[in-house]
Protein backbone atom coordinates (compact mmCIF):
# COMPACT_ATOMS: atom_id res chain seq x y z
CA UNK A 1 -41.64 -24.81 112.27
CA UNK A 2 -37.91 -25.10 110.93
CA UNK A 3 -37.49 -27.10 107.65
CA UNK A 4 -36.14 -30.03 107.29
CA UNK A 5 -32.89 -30.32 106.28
CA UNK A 6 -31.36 -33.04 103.99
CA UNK A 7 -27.81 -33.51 104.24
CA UNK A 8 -24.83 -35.59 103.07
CA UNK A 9 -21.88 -37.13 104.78
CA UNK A 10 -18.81 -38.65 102.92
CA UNK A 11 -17.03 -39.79 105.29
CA UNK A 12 -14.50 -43.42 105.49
CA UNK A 13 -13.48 -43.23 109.04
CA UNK A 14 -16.65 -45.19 110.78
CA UNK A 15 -15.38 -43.35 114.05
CA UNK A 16 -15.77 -39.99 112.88
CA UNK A 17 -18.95 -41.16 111.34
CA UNK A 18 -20.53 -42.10 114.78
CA UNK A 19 -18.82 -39.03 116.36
CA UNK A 20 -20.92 -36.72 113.46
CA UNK A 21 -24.15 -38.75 113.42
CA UNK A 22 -24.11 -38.21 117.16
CA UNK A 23 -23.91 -34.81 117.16
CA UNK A 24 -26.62 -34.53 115.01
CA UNK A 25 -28.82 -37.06 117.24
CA UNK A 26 -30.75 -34.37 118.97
CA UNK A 27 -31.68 -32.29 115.70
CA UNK A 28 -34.82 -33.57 114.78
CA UNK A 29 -34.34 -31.16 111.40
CA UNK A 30 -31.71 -32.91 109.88
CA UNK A 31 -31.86 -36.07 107.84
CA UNK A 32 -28.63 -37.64 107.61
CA UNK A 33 -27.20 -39.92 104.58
CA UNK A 34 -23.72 -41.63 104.96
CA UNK A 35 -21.06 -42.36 101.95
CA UNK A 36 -18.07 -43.98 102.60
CA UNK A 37 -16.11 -43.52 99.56
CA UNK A 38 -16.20 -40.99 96.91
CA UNK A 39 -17.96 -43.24 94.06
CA UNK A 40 -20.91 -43.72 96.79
CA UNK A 41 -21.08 -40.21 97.55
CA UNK A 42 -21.26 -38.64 93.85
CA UNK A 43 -23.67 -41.34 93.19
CA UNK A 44 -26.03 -40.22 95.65
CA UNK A 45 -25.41 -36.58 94.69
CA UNK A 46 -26.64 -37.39 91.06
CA UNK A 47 -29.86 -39.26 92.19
CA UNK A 48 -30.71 -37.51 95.27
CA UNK A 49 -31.12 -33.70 96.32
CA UNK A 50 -29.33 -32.32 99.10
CA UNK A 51 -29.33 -29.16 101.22
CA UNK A 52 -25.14 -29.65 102.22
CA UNK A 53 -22.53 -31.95 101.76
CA UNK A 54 -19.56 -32.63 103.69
CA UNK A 55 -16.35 -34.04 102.44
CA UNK A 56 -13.51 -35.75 104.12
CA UNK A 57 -10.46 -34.43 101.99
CA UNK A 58 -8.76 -38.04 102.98
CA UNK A 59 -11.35 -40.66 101.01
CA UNK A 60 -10.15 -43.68 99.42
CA UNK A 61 -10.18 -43.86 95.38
CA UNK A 62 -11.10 -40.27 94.07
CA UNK A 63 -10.05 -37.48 96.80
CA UNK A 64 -12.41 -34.90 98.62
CA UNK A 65 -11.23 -32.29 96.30
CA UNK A 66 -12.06 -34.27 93.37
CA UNK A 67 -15.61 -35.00 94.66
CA UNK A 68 -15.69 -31.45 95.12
CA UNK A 69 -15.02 -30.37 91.98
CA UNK A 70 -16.90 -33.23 90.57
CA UNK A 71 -19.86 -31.79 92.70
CA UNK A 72 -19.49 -28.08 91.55
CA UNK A 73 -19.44 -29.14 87.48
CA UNK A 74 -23.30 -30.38 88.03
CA UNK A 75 -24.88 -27.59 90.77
CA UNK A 76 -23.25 -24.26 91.70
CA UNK A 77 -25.60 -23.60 94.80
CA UNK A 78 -25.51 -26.60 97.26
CA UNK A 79 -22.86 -25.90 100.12
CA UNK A 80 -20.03 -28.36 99.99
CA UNK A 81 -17.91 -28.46 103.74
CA UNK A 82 -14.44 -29.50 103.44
CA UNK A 83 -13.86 -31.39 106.56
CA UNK A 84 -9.91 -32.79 107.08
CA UNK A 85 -8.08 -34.03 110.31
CA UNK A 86 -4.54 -32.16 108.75
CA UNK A 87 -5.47 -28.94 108.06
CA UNK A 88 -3.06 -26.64 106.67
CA UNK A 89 -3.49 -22.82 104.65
CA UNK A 90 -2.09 -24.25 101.66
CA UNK A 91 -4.88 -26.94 101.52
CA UNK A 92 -7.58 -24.30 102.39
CA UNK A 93 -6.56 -22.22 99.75
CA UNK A 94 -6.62 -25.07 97.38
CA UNK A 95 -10.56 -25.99 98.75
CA UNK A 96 -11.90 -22.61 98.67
CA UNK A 97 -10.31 -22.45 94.78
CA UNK A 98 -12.10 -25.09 93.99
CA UNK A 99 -15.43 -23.30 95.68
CA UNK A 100 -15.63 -25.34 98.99
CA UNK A 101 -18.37 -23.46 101.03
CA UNK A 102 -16.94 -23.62 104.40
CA UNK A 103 -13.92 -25.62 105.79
CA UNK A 104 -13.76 -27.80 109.12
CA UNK A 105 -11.05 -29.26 111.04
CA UNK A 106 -11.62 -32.64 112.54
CA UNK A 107 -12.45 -32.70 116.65
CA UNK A 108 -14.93 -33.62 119.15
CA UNK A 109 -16.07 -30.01 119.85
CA UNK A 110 -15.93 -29.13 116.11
CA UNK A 111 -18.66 -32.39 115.19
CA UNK A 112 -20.70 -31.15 118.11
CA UNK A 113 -20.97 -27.79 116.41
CA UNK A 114 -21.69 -29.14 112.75
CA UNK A 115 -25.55 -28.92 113.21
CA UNK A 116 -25.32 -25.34 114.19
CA UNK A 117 -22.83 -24.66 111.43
CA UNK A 118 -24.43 -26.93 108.73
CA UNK A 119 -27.94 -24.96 109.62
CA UNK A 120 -26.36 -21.58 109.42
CA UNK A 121 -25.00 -22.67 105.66
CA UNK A 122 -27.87 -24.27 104.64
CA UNK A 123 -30.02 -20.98 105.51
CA UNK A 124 -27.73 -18.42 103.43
CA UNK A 125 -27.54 -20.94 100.66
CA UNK A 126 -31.10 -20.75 100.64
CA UNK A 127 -31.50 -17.22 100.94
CA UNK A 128 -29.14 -16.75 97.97
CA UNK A 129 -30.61 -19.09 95.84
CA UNK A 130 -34.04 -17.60 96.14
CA UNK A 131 -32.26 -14.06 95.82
CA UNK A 132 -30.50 -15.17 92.83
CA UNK A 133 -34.20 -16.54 91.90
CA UNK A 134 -35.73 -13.55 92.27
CA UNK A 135 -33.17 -11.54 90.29
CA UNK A 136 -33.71 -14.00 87.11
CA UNK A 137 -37.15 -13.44 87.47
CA UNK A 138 -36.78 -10.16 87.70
CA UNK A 139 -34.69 -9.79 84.57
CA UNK A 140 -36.51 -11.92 82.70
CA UNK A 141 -39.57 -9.71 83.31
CA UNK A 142 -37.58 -7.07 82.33
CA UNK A 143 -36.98 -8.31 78.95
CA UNK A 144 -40.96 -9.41 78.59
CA UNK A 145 -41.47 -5.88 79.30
CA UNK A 146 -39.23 -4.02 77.37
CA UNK A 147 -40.18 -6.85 74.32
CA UNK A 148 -43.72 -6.19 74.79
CA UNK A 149 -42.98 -1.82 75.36
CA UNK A 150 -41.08 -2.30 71.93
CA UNK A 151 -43.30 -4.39 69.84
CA UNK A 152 -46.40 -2.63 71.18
CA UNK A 153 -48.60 -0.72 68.11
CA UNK A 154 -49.44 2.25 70.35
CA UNK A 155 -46.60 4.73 71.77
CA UNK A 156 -46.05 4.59 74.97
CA UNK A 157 -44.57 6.98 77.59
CA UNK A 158 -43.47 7.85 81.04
CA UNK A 159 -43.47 11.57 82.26
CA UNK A 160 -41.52 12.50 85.50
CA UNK A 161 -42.51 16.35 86.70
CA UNK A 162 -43.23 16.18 83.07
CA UNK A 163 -39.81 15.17 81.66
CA UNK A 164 -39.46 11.49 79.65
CA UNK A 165 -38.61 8.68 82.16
CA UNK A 166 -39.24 6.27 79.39
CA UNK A 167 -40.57 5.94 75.77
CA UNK A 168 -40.79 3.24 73.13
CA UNK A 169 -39.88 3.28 69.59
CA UNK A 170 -43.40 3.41 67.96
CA UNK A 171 -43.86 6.88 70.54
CA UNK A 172 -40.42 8.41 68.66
CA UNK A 173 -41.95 7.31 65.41
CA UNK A 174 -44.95 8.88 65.59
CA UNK A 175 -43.51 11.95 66.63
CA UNK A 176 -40.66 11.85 64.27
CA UNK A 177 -37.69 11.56 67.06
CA UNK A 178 -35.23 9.20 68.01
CA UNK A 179 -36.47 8.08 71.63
CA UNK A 180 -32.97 8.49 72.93
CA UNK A 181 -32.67 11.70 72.92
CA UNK A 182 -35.96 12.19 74.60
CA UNK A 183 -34.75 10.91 77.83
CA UNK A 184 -34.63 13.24 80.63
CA UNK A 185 -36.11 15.86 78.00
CA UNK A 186 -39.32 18.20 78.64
CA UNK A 187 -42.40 16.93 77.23
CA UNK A 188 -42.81 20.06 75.02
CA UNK A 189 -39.66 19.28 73.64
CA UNK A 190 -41.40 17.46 71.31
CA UNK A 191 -43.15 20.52 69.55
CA UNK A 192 -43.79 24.27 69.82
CA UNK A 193 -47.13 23.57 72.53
CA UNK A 194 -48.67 26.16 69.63
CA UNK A 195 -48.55 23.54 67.25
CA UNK A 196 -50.92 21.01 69.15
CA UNK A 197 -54.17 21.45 68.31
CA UNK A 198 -56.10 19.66 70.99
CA UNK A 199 -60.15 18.93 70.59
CA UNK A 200 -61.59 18.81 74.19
CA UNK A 201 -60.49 15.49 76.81
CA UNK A 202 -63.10 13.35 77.29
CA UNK A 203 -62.73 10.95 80.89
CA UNK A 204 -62.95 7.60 80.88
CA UNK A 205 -64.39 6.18 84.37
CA UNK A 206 -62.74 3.73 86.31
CA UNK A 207 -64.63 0.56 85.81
CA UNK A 208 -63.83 -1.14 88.66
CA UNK A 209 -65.80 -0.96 91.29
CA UNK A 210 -64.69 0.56 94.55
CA UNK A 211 -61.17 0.72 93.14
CA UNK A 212 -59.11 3.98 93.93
CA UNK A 213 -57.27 4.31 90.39
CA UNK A 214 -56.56 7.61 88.98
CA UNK A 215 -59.31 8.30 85.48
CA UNK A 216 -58.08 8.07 82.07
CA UNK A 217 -57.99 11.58 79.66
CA UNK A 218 -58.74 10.62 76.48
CA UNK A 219 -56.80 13.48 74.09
CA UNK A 220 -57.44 14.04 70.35
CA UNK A 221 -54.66 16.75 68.84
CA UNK A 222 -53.07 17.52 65.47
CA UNK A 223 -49.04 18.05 65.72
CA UNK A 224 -46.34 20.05 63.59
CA UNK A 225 -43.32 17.40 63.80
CA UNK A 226 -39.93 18.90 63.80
CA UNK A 227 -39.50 17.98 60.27
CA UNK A 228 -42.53 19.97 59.14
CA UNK A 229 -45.12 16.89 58.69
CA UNK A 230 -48.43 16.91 60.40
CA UNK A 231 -50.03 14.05 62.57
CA UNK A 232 -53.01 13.75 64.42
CA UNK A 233 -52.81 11.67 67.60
CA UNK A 234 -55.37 10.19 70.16
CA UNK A 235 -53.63 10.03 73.81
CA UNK A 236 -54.86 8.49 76.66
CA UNK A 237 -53.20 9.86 79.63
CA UNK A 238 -53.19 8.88 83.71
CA UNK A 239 -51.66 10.86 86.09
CA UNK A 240 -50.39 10.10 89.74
CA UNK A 241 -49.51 12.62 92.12
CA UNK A 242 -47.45 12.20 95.25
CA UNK A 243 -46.40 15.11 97.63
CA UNK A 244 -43.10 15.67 95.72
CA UNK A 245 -43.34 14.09 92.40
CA UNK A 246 -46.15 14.01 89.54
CA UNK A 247 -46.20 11.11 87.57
CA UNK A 248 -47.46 10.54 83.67
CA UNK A 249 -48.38 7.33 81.84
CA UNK A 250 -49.84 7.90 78.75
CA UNK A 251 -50.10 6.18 75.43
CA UNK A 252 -50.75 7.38 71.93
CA UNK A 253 -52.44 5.94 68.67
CA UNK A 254 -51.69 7.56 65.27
CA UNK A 255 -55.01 8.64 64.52
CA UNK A 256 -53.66 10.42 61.27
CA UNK A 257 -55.38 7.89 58.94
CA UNK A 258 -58.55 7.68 60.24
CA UNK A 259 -58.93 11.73 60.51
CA UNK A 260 -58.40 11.69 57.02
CA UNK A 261 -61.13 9.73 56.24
CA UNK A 262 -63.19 11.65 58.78
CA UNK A 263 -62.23 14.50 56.80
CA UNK A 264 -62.84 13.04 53.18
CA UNK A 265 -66.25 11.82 54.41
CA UNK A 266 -67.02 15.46 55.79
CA UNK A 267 -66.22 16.49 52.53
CA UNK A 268 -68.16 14.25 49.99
CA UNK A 269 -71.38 14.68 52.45
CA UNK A 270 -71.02 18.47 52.43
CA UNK A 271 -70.28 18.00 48.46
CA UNK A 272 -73.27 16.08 47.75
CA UNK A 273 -75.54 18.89 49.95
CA UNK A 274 -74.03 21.52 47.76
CA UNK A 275 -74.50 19.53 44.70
CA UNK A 276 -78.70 18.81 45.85
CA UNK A 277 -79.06 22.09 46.51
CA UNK A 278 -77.41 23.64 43.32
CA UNK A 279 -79.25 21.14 41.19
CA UNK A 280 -83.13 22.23 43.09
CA UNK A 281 -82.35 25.75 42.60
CA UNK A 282 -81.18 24.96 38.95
CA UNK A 283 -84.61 23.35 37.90
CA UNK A 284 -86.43 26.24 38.76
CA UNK A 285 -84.98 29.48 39.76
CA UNK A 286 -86.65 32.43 40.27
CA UNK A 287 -83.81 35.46 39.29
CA UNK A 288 -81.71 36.31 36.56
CA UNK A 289 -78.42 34.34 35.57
CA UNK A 290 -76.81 36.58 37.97
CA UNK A 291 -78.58 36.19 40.60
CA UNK A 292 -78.09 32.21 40.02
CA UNK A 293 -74.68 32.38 39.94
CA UNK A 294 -74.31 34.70 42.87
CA UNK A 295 -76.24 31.57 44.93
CA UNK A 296 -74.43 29.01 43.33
CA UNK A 297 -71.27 31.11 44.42
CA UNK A 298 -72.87 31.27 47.84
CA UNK A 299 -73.48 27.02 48.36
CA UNK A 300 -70.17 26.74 47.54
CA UNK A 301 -69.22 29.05 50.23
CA UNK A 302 -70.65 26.88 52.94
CA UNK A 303 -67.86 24.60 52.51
CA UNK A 304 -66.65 22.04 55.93
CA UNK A 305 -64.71 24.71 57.25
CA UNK A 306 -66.43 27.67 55.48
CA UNK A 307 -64.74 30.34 53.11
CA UNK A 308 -63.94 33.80 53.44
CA UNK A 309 -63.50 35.59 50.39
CA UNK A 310 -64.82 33.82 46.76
CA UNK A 311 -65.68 34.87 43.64
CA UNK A 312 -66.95 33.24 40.39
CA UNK A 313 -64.91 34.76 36.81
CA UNK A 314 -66.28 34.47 33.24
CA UNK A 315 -63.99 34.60 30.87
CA UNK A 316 -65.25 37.29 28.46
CA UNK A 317 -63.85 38.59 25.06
CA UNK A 318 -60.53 38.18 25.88
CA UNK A 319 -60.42 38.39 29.58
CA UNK A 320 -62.42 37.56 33.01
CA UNK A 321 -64.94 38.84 34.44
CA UNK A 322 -65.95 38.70 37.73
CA UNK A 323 -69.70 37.68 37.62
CA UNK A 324 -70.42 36.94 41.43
CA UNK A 325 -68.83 37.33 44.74
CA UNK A 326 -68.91 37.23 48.00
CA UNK A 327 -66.76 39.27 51.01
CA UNK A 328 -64.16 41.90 50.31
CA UNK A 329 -63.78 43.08 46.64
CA UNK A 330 -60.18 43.84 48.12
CA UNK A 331 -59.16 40.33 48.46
CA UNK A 332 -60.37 39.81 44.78
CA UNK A 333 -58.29 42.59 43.57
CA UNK A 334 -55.06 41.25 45.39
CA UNK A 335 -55.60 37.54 44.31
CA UNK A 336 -55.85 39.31 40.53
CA UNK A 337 -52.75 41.27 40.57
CA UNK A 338 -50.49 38.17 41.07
CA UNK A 339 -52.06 35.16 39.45
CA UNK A 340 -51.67 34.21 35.80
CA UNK A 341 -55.43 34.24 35.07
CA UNK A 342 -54.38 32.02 32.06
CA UNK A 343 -52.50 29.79 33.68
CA UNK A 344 -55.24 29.17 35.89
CA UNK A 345 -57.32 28.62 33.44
CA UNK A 346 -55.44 25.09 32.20
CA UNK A 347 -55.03 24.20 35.78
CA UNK A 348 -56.42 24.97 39.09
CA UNK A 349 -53.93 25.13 41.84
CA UNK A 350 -53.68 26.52 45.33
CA UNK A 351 -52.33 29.71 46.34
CA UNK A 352 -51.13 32.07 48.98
CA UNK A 353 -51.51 35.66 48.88
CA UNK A 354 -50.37 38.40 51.26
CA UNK A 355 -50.73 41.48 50.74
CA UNK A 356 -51.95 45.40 52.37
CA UNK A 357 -54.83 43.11 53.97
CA UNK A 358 -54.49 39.65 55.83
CA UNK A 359 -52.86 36.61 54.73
CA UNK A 360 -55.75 34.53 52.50
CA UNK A 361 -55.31 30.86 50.65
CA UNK A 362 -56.76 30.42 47.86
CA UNK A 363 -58.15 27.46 46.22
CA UNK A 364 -58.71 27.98 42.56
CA UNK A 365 -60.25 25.54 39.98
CA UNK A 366 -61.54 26.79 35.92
CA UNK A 367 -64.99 25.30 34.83
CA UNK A 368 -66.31 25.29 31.49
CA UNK A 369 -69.17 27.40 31.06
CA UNK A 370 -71.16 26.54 27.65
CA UNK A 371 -69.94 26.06 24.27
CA UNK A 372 -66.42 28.21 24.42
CA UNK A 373 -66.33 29.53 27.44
CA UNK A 374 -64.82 29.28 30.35
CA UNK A 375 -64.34 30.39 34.26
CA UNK A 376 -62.79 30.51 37.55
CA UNK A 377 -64.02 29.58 40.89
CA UNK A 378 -61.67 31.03 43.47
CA UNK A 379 -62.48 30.64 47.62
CA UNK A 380 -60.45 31.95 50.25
CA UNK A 381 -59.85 31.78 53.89
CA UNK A 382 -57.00 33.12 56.33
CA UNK A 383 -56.32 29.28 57.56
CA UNK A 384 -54.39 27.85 55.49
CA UNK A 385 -55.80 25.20 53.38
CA UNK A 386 -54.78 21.61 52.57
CA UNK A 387 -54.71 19.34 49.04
CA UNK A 388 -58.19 18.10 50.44
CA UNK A 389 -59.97 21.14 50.16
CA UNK A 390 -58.31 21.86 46.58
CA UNK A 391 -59.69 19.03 45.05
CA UNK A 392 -63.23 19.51 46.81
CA UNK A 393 -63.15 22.81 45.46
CA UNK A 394 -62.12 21.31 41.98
CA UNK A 395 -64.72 19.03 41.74
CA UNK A 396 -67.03 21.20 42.58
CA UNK A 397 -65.99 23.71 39.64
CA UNK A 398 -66.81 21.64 37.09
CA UNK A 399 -71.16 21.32 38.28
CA UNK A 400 -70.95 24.72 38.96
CA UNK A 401 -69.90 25.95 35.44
CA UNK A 402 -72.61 22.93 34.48
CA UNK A 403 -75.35 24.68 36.41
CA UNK A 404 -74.70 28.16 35.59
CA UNK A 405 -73.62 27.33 31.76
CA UNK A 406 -77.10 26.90 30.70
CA UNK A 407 -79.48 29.26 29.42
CA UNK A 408 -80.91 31.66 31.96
CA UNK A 409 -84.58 31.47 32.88
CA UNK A 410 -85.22 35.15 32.16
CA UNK A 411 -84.10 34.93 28.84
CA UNK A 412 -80.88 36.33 28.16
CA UNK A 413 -78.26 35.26 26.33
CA UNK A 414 -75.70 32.87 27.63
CA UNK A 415 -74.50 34.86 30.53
CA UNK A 416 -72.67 37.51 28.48
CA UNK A 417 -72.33 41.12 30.56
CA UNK A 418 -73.47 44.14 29.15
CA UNK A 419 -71.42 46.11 27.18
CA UNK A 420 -69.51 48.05 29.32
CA UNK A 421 -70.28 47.31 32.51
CA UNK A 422 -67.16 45.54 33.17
CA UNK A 423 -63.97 47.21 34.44
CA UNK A 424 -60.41 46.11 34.07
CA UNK A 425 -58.51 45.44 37.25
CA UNK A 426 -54.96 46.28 38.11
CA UNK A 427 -54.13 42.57 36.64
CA UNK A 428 -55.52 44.24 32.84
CA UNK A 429 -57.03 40.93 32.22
CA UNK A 430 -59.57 40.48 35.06
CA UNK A 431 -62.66 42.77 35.41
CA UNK A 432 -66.15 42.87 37.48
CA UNK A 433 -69.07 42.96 36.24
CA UNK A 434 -72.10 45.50 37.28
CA UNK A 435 -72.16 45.57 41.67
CA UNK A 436 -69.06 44.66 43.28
CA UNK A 437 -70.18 44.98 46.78
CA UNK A 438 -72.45 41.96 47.15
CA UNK A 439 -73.48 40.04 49.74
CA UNK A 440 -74.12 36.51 49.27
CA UNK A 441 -78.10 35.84 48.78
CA UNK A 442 -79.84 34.19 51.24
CA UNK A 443 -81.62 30.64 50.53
CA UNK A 444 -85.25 31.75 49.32
């Protein structure tokens, strides 16, 4: 069913006015209103909504171009017809200036065509309006988009065949980047893929019933940054293949806070363990002060992410001596040869040692070890170690020299070696005392 059409005719001549209304008498669409002067007609324009308006240019009082422009000050859209009985170029060119739609010379056959002509005008006004419609709409979802993309607390990106189609500025942040210059790059632009250390995707199902949407990966990986700094990241990812392209959309969280207190809470649990089990094996032991220390040493060892290499120094006329260890006497020997044993014994700090053997980090904190004395806890591992595991091993220095510090259950004195049994390293100032080849004990 064709819509109805509301029109407006401003016309003086009451001739040409029954010429046009019959023309229209057999177009049931069309609902016709008559002006006859230009005040009339602009006064039905402001209280009354048309689909078209036609103009004679000839109107008594304010001129057809006037009304025009009058018309086109108020609504941009509705059609306006310029309808004259003297047509020349010069006043066409004046009309279309002033952004008449369409322009009509006066006849018989040219009123019998206006319902054909009006319709035809009416229809692409329409369609233009709704495109122009559609366009606003379309930009203004744009900007909610891009407002709600930019303002968002999670990253958020687009892969193409796995190269940024789009990213927002928390996603840059994160990873340290200006999001321009991701554009059109790889994804592993980003970061050396070695540096992403990814814990295993877990799926999240599609909760929709029946609905053919592609699962959500759930990704959990640590990340060197270009400038150096490390971040851990949770990623939820959804892919969408076609038969030419591969599509990503995936968003991020900085998970970086809350892994710390993952790890801090891994840490003061595994501290307090250590610290229960030091202090059962303290009230009642059944070996030497050796031996004691040597399983002190060996709790210690089972650290979160476990040690390597550790040994436990006594600082003994003059210089240390190593009292307890565990794994390669080699690693000791390095880690002696270029430290400042003194140093070390003011302030615990963290160090890196290479040397004939692997790579080991140290983490190396004194204790005070009875009236006087005093001692070194050192632990190493080939994975390089962070602040958090230098102050775990710090505070776990000072109960260890605590435990150990005591008198031993079998009697002897303090924990003072034997004379002689000690030997001087390459460092002059460090030396082991009795076995250096043992194994931690097991838990009897």
């Amino acid at each position: 069913m064709t819509s109805p059409y509301r029109i407006l005719i401003i016309e003086d001549n009451p001739d040409d006015v029954e010429l046009i209304l019959l023309g229209f008498s057999k177009h049931d669409e069309f609902f016709v209103d008559v002006a006859t002067t230009g005040e009339e007609g602009l006064d039905r324009v402001a209280t009354s909504r048309y689909d078209l308006v036609s103009v004679d240019f000839a109107l008594p009082g304010i001129s057809g171009l006037d009304v025009l422009e009058e018309i086109r000050t108020s609504d941009q859209d509705v059609p306006v017809v310029m309808v004259t009985g003297r047509g020349t170029e010069e006043l066409q060119v004046v009309a279309f200036e002033k952004f008449a739609t369409s322009y009509v010379m006066k006849s018989v056959d040219s009123f019998r065509s206006l319902p054909t002509v009006f319709e035809a005008l009416i229809i692409e006004a329409r369609f233009r309006s709704q495109e122009r419609r559609m366009k606003r709409e379309i930009e203004r979802s744009e900007t909610v988009s891009r407002y709600i993309l930019e303002n968002s607390p999670t990253g958020i990106y687009v892969l193409q065949n796995g190269c940024f189609k789009m990213v927002n500025s928390r996603f840059a942040e994160i990873f340290g980047c200006d999001k321009e210059d991701l554009i059109g790059e790889h994804f592993w632009s980003l970061a050396d893929p070695e540096s992403f250390e990814c814990e295993e995707a877990a799926e999240e199902p599609c909760l929709e019933v029946g609905a053919d949407l592609p699962r959500t990966k759930v990704h959990e990986f640590g990340v060197t940054r270009r400038d150096g700094s490390k971040r851990w990241v949770e990623a939820r990812i959804a892919s969408l293949d076609d038969q030419e392209e591969r599509w990503v959309l995936g968003n991020v969280v900085d998970a970086t806070d809350r892994k710390r207190g993952e790890r801090d809470l891994l840490l003061a649990n595994r501290r307090l363990s250590i610290l229960h089990n030091l202090l059962l094996r303290a009230i009642d032991f059944p070996g030497d002060s050796d031996d004691l220390m040597r399983y002190a040493l060996a709790e210690v060892m089972a650290g979160p992410d476990g040690f390597e290499v550790g040994g436990a120094f006594l600082q003994e006329g003059g210089r240390l001596v190593l009292r307890a260890m565990a794994g390669p006497l080699e690693a000791l020997m390095e880690l002696s040869e270029k430290v400042d044993a003194e140093g070390l014994l003011e302030e615990g700090k963290m160090r890196t040692v290479a040397g004939d053997g692997p790579t080991i980090s140290w983490a190396i904190a004194p204790f005070s070890c009875g009236e006087g004395r005093r001692g070194l806890l050192v632990l190493g591992r080939g994975v390089e170690m962070g602040d958090d595991l230098q102050k775990f091993v710090a505070d776990l220095a000072s109960h260890f020299g605590k435990m150990v510090g005591g008198e031993p259950p079998t009697g002897r004195e303090g924990l003072q070696p034997p004379p002689d049994e000690g030997y001087p390293l390459e460092g002059g100032d460090v030396a082991c005392q009795g076995d250096h080849h043992h194994s931690p004990p097991q838990d009897r």
